[in-house]
N, C-alpha and C. Protein backbone atom coordinates (compact mmCIF):
# COMPACT_ATOMS: atom_id res chain seq x y z
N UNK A 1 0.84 -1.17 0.00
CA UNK A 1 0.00 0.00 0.00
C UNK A 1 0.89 1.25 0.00
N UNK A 2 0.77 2.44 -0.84
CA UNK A 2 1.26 3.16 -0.67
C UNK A 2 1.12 4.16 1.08
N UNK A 3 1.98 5.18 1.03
CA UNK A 3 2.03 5.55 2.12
C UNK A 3 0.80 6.56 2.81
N UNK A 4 -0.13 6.86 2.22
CA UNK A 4 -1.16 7.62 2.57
C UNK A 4 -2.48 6.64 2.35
N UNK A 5 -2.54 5.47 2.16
CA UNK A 5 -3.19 4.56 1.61
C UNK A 5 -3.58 3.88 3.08
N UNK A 6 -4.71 3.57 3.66
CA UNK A 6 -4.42 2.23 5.10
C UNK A 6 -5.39 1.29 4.62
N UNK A 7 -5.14 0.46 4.22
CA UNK A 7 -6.45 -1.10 4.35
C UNK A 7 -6.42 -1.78 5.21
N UNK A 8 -7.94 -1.73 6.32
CA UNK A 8 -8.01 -2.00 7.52
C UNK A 8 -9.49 -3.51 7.23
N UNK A 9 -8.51 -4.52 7.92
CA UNK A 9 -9.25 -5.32 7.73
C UNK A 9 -10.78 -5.44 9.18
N UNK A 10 -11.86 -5.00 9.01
CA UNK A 10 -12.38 -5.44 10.20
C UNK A 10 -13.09 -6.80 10.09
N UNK A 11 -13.24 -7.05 11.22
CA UNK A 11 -13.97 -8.33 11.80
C UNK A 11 -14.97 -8.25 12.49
N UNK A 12 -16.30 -8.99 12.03
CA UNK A 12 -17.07 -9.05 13.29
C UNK A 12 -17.40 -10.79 13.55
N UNK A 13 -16.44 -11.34 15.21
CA UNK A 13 -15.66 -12.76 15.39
C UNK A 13 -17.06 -13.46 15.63
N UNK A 14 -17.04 -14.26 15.71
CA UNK A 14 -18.00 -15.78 15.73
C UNK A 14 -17.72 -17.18 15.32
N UNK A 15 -17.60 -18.09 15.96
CA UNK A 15 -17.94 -19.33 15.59
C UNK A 15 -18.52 -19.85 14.14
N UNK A 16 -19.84 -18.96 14.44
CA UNK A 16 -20.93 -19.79 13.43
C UNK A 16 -20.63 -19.22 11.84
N UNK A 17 -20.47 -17.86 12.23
CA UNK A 17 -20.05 -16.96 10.94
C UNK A 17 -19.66 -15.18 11.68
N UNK A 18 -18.57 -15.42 11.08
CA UNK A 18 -17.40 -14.15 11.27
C UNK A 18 -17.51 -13.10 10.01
N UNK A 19 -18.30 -12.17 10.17
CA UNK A 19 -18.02 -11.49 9.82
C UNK A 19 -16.44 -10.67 8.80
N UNK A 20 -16.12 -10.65 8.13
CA UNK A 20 -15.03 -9.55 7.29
C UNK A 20 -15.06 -8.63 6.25
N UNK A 21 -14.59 -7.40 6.10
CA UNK A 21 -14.68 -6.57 6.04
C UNK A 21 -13.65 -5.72 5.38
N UNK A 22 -13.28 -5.17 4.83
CA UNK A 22 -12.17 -4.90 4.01
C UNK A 22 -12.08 -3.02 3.54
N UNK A 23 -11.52 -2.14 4.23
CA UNK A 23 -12.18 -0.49 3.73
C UNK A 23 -10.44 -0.24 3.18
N UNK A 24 -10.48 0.74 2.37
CA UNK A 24 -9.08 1.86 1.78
C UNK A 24 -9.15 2.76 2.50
N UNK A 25 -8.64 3.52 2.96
CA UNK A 25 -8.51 4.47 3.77
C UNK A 25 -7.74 5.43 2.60
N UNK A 26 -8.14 6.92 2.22
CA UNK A 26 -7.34 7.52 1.72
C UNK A 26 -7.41 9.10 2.10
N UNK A 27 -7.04 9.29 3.66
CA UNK A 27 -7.26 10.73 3.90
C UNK A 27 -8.39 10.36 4.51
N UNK A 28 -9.68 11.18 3.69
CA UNK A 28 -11.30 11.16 4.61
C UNK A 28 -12.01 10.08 3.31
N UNK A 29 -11.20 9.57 2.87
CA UNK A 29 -11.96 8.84 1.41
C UNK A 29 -12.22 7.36 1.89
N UNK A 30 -13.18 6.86 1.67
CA UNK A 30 -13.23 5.27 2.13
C UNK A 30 -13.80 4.65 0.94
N UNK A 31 -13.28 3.57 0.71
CA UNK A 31 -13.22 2.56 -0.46
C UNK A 31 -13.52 1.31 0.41
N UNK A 32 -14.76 0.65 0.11
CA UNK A 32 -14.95 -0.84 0.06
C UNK A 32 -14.33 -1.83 -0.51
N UNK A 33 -13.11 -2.81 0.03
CA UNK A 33 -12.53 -3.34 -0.96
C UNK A 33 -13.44 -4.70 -1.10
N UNK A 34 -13.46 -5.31 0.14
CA UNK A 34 -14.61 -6.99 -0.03
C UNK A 34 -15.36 -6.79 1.73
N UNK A 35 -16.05 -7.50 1.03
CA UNK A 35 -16.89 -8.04 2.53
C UNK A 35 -17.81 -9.34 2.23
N UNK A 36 -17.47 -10.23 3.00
CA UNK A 36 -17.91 -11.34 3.24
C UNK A 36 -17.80 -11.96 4.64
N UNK A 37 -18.15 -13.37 4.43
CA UNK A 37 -18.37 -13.78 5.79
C UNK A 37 -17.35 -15.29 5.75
N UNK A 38 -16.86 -15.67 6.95
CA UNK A 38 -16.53 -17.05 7.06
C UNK A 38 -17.53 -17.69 7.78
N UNK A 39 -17.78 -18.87 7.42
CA UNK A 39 -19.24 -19.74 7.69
C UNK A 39 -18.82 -21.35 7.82
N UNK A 40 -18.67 -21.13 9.08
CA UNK A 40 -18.59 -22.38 9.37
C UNK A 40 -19.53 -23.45 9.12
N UNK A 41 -19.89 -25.01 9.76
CA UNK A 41 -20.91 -25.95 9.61
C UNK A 41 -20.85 -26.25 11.25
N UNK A 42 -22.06 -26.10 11.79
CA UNK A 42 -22.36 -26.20 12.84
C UNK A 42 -21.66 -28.19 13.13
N UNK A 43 -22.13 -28.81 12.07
CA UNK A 43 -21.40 -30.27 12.04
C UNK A 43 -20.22 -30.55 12.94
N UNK A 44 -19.53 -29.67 12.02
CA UNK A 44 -17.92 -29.80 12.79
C UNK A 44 -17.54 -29.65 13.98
N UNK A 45 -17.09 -30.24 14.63
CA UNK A 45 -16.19 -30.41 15.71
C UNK A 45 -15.42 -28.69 16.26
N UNK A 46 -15.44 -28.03 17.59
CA UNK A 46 -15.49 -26.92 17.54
C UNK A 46 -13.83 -26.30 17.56
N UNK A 47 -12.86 -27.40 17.19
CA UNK A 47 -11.56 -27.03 16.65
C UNK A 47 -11.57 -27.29 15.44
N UNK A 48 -12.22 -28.11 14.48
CA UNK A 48 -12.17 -27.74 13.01
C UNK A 48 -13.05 -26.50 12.50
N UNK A 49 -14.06 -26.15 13.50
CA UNK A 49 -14.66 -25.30 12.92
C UNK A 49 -13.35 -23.69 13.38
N UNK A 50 -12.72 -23.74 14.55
CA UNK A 50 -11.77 -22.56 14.73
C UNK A 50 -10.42 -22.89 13.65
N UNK A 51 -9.94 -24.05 13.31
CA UNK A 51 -8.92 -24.09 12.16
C UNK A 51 -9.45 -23.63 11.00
N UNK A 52 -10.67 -23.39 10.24
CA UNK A 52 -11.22 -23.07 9.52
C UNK A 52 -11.47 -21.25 9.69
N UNK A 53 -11.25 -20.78 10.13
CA UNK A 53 -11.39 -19.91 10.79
C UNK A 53 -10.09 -19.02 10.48
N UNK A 54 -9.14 -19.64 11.35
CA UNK A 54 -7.61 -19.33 10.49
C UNK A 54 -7.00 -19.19 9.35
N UNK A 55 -7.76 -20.78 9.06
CA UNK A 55 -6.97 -20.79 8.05
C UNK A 55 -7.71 -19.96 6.39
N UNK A 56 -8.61 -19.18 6.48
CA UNK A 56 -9.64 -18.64 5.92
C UNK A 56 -9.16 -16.68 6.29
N UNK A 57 -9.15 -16.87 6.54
CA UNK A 57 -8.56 -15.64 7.80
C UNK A 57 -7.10 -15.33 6.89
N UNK A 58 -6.13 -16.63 7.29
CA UNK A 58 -4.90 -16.42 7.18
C UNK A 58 -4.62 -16.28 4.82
N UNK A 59 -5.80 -16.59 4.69
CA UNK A 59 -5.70 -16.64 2.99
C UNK A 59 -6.45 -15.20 2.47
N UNK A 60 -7.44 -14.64 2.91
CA UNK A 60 -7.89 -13.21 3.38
C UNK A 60 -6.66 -12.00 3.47
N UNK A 61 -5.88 -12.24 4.42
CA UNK A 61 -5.16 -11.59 4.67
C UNK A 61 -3.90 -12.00 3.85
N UNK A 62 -3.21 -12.83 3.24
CA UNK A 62 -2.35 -12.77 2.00
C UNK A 62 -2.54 -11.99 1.16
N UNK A 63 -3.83 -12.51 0.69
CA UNK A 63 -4.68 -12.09 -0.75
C UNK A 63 -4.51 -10.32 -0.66
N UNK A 64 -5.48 -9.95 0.40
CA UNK A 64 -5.91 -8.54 0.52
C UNK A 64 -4.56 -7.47 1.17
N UNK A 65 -3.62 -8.31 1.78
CA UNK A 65 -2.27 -7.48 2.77
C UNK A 65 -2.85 -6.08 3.17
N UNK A 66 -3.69 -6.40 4.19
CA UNK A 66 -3.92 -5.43 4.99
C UNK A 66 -3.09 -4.63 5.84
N UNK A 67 -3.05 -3.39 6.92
CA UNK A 67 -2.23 -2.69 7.11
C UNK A 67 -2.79 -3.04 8.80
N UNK A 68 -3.83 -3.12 8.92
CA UNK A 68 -4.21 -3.13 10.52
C UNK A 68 -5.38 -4.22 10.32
N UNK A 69 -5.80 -4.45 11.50
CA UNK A 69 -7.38 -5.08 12.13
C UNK A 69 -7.46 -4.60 13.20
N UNK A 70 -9.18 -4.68 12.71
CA UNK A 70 -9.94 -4.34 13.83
C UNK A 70 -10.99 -5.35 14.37
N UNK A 71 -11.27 -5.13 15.43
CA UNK A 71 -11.75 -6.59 15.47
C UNK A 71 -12.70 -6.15 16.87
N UNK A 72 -14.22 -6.54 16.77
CA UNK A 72 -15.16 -6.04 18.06
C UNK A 72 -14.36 -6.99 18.92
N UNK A 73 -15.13 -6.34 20.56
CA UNK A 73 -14.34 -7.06 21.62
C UNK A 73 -15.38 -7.57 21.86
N UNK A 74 -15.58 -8.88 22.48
CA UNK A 74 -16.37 -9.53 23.67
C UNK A 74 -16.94 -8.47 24.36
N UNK A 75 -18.65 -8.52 24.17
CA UNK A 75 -19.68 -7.88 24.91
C UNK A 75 -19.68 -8.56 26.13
N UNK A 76 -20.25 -8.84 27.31
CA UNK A 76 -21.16 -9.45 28.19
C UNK A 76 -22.00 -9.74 27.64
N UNK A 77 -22.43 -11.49 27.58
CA UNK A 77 -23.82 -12.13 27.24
C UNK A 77 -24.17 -12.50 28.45
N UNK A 78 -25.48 -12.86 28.49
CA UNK A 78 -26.43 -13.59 29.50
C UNK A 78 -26.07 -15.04 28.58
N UNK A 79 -26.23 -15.51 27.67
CA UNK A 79 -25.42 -16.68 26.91
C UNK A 79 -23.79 -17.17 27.20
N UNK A 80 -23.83 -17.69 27.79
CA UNK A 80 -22.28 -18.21 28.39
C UNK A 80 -21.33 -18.75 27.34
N UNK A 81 -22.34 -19.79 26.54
CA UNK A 81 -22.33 -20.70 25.50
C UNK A 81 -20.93 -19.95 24.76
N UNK A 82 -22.42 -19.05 24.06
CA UNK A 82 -21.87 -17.94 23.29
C UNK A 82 -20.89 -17.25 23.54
N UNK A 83 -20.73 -16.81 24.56
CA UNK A 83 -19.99 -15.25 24.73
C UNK A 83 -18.17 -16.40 24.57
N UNK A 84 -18.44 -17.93 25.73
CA UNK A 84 -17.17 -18.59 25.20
C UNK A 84 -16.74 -19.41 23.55
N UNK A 85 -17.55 -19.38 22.55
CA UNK A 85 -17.46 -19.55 21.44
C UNK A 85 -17.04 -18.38 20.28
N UNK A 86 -17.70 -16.88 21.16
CA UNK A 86 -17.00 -16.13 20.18
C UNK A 86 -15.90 -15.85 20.94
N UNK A 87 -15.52 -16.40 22.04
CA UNK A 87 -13.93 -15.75 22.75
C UNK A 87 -13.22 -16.59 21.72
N UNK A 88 -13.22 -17.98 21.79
CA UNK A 88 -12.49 -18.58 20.87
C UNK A 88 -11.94 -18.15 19.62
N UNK A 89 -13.55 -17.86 19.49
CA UNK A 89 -12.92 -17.40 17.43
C UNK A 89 -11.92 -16.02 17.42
N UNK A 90 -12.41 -15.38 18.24
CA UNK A 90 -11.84 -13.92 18.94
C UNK A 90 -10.33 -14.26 18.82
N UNK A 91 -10.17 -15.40 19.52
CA UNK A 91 -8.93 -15.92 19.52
C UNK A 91 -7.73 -16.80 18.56
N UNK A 92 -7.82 -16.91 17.93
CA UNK A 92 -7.89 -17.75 16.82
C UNK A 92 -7.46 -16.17 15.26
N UNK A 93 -8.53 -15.33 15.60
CA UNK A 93 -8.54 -14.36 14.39
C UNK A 93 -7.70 -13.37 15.23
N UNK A 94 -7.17 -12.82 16.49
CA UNK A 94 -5.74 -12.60 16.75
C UNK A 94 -4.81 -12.72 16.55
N UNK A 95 -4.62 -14.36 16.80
CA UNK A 95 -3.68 -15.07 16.12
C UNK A 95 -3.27 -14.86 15.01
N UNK A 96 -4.21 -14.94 13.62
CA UNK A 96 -3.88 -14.80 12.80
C UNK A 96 -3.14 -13.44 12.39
N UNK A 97 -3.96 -12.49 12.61
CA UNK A 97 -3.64 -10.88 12.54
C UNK A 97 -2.06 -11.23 13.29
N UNK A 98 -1.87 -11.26 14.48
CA UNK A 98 -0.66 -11.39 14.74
C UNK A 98 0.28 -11.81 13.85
N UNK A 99 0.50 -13.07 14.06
CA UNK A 99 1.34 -14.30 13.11
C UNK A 99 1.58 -13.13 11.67
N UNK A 100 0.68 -12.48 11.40
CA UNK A 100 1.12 -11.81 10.21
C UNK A 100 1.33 -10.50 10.36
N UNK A 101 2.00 -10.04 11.59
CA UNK A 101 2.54 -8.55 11.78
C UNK A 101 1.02 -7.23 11.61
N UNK A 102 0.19 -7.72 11.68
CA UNK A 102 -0.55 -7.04 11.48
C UNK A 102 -0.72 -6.36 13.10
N UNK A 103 -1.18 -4.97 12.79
CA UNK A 103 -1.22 -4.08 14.53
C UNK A 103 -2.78 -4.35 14.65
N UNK A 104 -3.18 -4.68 15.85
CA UNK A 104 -4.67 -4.59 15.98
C UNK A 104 -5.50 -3.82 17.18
N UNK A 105 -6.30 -3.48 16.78
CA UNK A 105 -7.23 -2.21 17.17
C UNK A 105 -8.34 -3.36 18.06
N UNK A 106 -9.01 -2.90 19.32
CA UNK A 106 -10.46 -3.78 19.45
C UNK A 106 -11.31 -2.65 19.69
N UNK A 107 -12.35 -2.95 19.69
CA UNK A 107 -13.49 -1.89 19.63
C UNK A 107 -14.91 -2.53 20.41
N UNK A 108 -15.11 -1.82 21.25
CA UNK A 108 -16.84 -2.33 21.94
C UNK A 108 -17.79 -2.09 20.52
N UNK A 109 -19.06 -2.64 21.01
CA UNK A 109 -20.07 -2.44 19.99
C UNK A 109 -20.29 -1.34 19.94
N UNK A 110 -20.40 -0.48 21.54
CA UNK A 110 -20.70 0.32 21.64
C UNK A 110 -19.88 1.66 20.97
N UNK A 111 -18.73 1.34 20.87
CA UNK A 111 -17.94 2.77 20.29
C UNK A 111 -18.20 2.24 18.94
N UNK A 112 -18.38 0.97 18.60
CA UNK A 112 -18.54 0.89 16.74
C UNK A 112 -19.90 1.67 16.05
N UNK A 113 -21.37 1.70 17.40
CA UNK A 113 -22.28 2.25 16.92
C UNK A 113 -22.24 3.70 16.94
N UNK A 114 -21.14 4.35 17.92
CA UNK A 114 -21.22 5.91 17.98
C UNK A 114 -20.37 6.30 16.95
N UNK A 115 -19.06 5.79 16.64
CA UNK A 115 -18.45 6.13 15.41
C UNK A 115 -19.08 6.16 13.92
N UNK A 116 -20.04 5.05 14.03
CA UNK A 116 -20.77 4.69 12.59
C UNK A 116 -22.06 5.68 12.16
N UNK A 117 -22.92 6.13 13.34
CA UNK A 117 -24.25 6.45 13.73
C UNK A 117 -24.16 7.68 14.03
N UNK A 118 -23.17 7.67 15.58
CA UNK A 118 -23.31 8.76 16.60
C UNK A 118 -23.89 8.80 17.48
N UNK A 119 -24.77 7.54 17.54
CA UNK A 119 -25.59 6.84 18.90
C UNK A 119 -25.04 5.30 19.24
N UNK A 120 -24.74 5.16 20.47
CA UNK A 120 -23.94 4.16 21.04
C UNK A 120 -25.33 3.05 21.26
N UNK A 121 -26.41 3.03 20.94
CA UNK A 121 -27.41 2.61 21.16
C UNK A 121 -28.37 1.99 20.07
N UNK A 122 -27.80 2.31 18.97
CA UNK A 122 -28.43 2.23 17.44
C UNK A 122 -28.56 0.73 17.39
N UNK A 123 -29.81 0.95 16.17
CA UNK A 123 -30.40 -0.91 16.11
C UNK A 123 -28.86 -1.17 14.51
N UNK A 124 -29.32 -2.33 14.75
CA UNK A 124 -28.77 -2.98 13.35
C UNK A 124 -29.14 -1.87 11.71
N UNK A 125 -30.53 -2.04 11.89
CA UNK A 125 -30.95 -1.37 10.34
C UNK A 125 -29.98 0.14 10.84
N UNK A 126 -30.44 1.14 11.57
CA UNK A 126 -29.60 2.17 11.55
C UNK A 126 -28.00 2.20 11.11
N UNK A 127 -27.80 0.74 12.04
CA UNK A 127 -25.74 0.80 11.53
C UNK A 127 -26.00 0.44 9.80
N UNK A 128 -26.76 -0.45 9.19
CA UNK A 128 -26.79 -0.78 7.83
C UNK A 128 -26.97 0.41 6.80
N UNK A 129 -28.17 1.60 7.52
CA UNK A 129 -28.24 2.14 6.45
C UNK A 129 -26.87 3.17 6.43
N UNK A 130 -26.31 3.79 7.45
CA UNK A 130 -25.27 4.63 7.49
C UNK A 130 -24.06 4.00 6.89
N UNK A 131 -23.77 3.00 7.00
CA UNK A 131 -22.55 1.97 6.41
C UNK A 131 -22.86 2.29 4.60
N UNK A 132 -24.07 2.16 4.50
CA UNK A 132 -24.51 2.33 3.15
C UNK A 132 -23.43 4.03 2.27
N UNK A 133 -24.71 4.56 3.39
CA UNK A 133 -24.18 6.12 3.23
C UNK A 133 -22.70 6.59 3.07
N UNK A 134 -22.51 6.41 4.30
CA UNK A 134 -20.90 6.63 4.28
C UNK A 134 -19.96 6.01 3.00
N UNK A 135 -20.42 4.94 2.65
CA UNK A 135 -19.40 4.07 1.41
C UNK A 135 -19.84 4.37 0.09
N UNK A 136 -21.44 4.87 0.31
CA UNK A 136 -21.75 5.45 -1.07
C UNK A 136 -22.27 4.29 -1.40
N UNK A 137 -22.56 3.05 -1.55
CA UNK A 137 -22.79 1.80 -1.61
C UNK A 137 -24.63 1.06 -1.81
N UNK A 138 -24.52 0.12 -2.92
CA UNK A 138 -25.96 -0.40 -2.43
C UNK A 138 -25.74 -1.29 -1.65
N UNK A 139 -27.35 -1.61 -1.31
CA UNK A 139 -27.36 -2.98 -0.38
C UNK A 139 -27.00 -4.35 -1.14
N UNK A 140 -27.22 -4.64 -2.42
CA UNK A 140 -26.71 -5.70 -3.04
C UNK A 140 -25.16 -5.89 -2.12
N UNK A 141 -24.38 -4.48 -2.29
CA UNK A 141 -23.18 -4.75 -1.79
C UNK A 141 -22.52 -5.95 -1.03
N UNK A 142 -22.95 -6.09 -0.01
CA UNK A 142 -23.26 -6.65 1.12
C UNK A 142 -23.99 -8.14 0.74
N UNK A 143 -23.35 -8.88 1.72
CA UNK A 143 -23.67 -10.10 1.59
C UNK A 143 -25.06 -10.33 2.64
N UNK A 144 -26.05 -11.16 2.82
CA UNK A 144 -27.47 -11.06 3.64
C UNK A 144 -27.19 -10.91 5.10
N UNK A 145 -25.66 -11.95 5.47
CA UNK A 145 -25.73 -11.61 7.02
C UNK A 145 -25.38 -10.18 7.60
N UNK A 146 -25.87 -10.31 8.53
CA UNK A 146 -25.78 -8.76 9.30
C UNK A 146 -24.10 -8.83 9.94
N UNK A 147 -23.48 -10.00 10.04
CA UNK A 147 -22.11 -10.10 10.64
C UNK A 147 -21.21 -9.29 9.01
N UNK A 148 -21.25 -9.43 7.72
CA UNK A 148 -20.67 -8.61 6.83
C UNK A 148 -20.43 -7.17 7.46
N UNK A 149 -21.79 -6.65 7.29
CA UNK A 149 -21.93 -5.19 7.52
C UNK A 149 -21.42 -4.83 8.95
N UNK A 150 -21.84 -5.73 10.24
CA UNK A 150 -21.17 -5.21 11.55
C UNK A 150 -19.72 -5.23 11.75
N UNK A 151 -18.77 -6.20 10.49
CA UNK A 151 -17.45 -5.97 9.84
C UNK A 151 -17.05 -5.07 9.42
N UNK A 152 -17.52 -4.16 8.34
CA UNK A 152 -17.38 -2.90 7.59
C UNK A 152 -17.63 -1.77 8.81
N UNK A 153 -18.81 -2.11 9.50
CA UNK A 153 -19.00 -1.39 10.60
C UNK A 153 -17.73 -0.77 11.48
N UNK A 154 -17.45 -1.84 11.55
CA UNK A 154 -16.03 -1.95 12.63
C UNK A 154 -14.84 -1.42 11.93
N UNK A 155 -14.42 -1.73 10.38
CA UNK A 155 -13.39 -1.03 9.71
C UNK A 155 -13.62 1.00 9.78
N UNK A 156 -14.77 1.09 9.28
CA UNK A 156 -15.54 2.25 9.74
C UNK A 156 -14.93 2.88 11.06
N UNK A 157 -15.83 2.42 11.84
CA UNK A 157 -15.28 3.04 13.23
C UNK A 157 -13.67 3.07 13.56
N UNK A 158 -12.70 2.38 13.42
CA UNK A 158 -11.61 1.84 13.04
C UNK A 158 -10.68 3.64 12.26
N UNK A 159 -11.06 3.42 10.78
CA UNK A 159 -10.98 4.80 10.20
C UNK A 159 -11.29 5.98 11.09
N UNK A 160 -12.57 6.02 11.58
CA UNK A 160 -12.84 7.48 12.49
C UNK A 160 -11.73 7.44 13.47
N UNK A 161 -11.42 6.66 14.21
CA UNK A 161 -10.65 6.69 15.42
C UNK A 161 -9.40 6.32 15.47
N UNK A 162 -8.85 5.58 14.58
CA UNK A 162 -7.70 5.29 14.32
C UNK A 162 -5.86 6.55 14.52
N UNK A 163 -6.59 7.30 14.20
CA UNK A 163 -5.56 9.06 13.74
C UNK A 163 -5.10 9.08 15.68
N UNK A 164 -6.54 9.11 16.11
CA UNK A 164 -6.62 9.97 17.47
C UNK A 164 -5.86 8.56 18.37
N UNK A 165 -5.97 7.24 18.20
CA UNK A 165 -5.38 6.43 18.92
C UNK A 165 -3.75 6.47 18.49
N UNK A 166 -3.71 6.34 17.47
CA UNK A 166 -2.03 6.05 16.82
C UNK A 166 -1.61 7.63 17.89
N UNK A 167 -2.40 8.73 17.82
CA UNK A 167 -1.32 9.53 18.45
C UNK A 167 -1.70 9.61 19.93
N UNK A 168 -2.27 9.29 20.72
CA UNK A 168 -2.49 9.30 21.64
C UNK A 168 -0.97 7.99 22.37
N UNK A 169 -1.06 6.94 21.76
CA UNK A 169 -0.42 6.05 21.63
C UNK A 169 1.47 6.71 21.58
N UNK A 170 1.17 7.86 20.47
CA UNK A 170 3.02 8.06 20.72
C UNK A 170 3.40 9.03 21.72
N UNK A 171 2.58 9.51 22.18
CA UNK A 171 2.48 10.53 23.64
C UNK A 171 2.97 9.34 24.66
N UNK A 172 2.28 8.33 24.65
CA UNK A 172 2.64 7.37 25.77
C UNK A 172 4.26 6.61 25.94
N UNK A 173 4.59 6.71 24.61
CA UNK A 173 5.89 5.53 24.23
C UNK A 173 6.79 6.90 24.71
């Protein structure tokens, strides 16, 4: 990527289907590069379904050579199940980002809906139609699950906040 250029891969993590997300960053310019989903088979065994995960992840990120990830953090569920199935995948799509030098960003839902919206409180359709807006984009775009778009979501928020963390960040070092 050239030097004013950032392609920020976001993620939104899961087991069942992970969300990804792919934006250009150029200045205040945002470019959609892909968005899709990894989709596991509930079938599988819940380490082939996280090697799948990686290794899907880890061909993503060849292909596309992203510059950062972003990646939502673990909410609090009342679902235990859940909240330890997306830690996993959570874990697993670190990994990967790591293993490949990539710097990574995490983000609550909540700062992904105020960055995207401006309300930390916003439903789904609200984050969809602004994701729209902001990218200039139809809905064809987008693949049916709502984990695509809460991906782009997250690259999104990612872009808004990114400037103010990197320097906040060299104040500290």
């Amino acid at each position: 990527m050239g030097n004013d250029l950032i392609r920020v891969l976001g993620i939104d993590p899961g087991l069942e289907t992970t969300g990804i997300g792919i934006l250009d960053i150029k200045g205040s310019r945002y470019t959609p590069v892909y968005c899709g989903c990894i989709i596991t088979k509930s079938s599988l065994q819940t380490h082939q379904r996280l090697k799948n995960i990686y290794e899907t992840l880890e061909e993503i990120i060849n292909h596309y050579c992203p510059d950062c990830l972003a990646i939502e953090n673990i909410f609090f569920s009342a679902n235990v199940k859940t909240a330890l199935a997306i830690g996993q995948a959570r874990g697993v799509l670190l990994l990967a980002g790591s293993k490949n030098n990539l710097k990574i960003y995490e983000y609550t839902p909540l700062q992904v809906k105020q960055a995207v919206v401006g309300y930390g409180r916003a439903t789904k359709k609200q984050i969809k139609y602004m994701v729209k807006i902001i990218l200039g984009v139809k809905e064809e775009y987008f693949p049916k699950q709502d984990d695509a778009w809460d991906a782009m979501g997250i690259a999104l928020c990612h872009a808004s906040m990114s400037k103010f963390i990197d320097r906040v960040d060299s104040y500290l070092k």
